[in-house]
PDB file of N, CA and C in Angstrom:
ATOM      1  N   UNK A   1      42.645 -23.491  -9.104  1.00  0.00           N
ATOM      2  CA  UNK A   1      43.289 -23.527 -10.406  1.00  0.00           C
ATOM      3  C   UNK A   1      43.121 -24.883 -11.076  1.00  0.00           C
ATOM      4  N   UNK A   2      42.629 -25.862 -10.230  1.00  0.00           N
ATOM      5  CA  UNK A   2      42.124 -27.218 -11.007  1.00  0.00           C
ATOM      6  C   UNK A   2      41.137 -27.113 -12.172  1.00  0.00           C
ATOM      7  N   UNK A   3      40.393 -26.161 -12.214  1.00  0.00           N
ATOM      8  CA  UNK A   3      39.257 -26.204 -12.919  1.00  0.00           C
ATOM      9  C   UNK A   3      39.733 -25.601 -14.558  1.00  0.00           C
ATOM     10  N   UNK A   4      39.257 -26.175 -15.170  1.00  0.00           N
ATOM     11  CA  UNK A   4      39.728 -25.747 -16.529  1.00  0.00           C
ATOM     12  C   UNK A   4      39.329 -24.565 -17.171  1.00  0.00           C
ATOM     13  N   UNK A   5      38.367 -24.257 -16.809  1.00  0.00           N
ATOM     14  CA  UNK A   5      37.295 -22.890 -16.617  1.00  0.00           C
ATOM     15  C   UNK A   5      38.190 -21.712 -15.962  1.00  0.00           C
ATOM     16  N   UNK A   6      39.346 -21.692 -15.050  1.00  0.00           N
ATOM     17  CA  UNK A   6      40.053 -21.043 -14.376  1.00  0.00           C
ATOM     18  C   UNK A   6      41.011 -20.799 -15.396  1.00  0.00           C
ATOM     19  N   UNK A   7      41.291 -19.056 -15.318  1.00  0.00           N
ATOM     20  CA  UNK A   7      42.237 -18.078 -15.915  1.00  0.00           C
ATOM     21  C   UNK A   7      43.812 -18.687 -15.447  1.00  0.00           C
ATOM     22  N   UNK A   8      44.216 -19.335 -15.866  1.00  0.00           N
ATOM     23  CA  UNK A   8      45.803 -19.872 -15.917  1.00  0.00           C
ATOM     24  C   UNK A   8      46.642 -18.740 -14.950  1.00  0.00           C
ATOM     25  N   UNK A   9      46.763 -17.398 -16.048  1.00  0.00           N
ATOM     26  CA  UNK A   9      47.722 -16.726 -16.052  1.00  0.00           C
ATOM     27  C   UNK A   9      47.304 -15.834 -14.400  1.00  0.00           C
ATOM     28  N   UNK A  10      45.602 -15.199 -14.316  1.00  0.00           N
ATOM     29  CA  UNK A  10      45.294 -14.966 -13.491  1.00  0.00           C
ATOM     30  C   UNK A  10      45.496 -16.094 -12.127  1.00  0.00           C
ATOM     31  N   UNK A  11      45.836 -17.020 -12.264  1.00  0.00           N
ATOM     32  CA  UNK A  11      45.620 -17.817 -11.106  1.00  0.00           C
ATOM     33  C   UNK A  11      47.063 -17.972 -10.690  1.00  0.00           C
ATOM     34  N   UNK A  12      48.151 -17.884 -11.817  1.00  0.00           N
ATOM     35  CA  UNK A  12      49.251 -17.428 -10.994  1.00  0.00           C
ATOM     36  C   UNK A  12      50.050 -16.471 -10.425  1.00  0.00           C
ATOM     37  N   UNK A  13      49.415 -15.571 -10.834  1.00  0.00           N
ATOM     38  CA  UNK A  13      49.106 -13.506 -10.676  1.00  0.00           C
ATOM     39  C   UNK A  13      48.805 -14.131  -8.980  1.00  0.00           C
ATOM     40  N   UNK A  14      47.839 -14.168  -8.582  1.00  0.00           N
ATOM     41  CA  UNK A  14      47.599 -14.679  -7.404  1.00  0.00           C
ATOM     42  C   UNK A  14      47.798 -15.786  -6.263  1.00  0.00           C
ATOM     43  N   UNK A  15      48.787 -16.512  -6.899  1.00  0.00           N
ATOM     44  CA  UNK A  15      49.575 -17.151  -5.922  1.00  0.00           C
ATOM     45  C   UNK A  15      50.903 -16.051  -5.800  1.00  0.00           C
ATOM     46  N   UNK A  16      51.528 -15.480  -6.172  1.00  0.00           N
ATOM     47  CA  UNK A  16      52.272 -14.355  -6.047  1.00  0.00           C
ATOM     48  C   UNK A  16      51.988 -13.548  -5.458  1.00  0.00           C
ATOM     49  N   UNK A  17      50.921 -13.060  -5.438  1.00  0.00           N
ATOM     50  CA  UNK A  17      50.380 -11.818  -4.400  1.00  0.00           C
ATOM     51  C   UNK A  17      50.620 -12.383  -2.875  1.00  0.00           C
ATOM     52  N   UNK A  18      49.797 -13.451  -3.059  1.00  0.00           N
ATOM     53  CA  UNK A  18      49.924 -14.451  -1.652  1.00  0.00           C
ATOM     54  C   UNK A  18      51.154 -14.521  -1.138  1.00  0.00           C
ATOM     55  N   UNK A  19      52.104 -14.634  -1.912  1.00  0.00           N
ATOM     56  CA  UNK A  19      53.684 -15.045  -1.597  1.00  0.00           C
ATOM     57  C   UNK A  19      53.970 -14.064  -1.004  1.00  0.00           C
ATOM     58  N   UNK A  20      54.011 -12.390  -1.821  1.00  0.00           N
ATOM     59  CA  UNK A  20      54.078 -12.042  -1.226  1.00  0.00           C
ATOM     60  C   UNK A  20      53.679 -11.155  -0.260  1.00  0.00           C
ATOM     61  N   UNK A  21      52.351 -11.458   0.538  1.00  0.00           N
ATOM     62  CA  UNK A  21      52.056 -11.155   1.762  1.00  0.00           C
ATOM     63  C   UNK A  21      52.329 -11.375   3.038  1.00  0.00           C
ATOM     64  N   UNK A  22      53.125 -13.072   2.718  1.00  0.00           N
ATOM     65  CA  UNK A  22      53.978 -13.808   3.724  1.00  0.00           C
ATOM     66  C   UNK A  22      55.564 -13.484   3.525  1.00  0.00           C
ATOM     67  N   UNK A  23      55.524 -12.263   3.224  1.00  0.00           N
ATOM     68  CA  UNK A  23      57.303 -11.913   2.868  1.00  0.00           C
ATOM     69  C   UNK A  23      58.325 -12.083   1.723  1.00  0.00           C
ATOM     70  N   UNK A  24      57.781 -13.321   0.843  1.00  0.00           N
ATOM     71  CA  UNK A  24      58.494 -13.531  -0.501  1.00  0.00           C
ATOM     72  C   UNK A  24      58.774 -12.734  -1.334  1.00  0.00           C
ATOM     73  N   UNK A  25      58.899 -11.637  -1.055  1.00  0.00           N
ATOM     74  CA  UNK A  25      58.869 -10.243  -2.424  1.00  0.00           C
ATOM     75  C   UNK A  25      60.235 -10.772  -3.220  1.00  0.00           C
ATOM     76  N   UNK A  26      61.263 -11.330  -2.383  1.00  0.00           N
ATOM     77  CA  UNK A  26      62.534 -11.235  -2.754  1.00  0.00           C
ATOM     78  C   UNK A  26      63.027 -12.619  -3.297  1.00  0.00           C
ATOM     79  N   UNK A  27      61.555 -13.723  -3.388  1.00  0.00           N
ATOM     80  CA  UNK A  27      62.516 -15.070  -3.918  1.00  0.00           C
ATOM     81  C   UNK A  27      61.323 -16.170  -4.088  1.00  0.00           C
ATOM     82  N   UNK A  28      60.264 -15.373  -5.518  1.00  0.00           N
ATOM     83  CA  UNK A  28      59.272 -16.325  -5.502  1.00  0.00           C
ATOM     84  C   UNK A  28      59.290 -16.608  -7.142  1.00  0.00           C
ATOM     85  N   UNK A  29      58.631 -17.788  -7.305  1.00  0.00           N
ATOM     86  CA  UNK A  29      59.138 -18.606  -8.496  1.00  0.00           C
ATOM     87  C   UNK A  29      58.134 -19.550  -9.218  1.00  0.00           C
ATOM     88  N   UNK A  30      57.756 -19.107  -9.581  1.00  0.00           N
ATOM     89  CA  UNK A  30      56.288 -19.702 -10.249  1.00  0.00           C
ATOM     90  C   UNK A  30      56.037 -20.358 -11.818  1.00  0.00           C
ATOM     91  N   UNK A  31      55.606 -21.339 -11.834  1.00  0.00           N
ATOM     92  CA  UNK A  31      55.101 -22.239 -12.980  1.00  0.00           C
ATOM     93  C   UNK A  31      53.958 -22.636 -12.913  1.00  0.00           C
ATOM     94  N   UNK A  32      53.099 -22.228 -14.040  1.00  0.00           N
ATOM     95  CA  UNK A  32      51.988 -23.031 -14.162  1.00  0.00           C
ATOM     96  C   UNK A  32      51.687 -23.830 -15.388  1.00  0.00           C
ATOM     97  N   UNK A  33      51.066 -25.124 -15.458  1.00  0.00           N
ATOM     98  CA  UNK A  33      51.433 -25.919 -16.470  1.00  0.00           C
ATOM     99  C   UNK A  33      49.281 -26.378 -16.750  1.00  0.00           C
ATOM    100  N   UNK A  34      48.853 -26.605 -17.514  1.00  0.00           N
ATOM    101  CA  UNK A  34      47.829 -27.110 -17.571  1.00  0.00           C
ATOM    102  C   UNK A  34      47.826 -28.095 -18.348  1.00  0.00           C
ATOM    103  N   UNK A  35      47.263 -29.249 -17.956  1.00  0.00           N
ATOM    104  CA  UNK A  35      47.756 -30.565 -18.293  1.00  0.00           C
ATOM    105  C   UNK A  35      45.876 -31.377 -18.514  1.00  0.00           C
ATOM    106  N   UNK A  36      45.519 -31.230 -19.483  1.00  0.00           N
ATOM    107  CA  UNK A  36      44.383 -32.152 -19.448  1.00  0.00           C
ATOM    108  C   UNK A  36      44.516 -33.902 -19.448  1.00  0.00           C
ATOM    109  N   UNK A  37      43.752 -34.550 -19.288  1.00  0.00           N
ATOM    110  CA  UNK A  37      43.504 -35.939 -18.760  1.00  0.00           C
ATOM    111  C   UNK A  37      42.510 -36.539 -19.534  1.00  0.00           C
ATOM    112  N   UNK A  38      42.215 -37.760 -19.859  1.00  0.00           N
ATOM    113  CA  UNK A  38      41.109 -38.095 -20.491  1.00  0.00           C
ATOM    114  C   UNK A  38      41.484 -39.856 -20.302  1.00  0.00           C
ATOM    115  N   UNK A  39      40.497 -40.035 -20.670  1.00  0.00           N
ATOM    116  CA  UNK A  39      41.063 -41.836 -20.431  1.00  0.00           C
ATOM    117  C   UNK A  39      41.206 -42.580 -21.596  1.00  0.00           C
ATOM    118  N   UNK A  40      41.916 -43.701 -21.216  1.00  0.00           N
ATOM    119  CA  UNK A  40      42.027 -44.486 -22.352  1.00  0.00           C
ATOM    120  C   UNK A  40      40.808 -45.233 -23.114  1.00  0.00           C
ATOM    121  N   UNK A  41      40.233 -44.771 -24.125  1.00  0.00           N
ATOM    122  CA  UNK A  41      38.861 -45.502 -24.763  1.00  0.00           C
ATOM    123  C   UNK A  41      39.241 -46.740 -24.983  1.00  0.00           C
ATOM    124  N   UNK A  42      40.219 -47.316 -26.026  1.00  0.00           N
ATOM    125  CA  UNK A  42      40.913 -48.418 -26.112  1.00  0.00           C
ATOM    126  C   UNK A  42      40.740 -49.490 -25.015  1.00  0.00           C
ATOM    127  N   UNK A  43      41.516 -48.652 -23.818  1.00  0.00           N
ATOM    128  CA  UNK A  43      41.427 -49.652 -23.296  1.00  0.00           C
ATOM    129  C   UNK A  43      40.260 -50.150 -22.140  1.00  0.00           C
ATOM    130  N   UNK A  44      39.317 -49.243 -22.505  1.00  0.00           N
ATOM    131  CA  UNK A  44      38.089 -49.428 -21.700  1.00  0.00           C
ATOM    132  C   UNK A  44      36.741 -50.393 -22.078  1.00  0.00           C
ATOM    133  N   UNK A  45      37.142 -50.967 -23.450  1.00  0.00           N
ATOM    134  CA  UNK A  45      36.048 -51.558 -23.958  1.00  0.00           C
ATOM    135  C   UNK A  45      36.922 -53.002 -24.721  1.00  0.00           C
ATOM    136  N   UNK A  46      37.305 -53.604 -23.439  1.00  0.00           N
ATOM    137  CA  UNK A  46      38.125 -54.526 -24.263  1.00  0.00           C
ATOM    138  C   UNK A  46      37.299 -55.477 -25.132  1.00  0.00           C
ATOM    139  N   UNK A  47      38.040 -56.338 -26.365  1.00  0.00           N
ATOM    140  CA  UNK A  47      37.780 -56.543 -27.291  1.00  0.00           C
ATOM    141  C   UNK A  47      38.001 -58.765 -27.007  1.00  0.00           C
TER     142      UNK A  47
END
């Protein structure tokens, strides 16, 4: 789910399934947030 290319909603569809295969049917709780990154230009070419 790191990849930005990756279906959000599908990728937390499937940590749920997972959950519950290990028994969680009854107490699973999920957030997914996508958060891009980029760097500071500013401060990469100091002046």
């Amino acid at each position: 789910m790191l990849d930005v290319q990756t279906n959000l909603e599908q990728g937390i569809h499937n940590l749920i399934e997972l959950a519950n295969q290990f028994n969680g049917h009854d107490n699973i709780t999920a957030i997914g947030i996508r958060v891009r990154v980029r760097p500071n230009l500013s401060q990469a070419n100091p002046r």
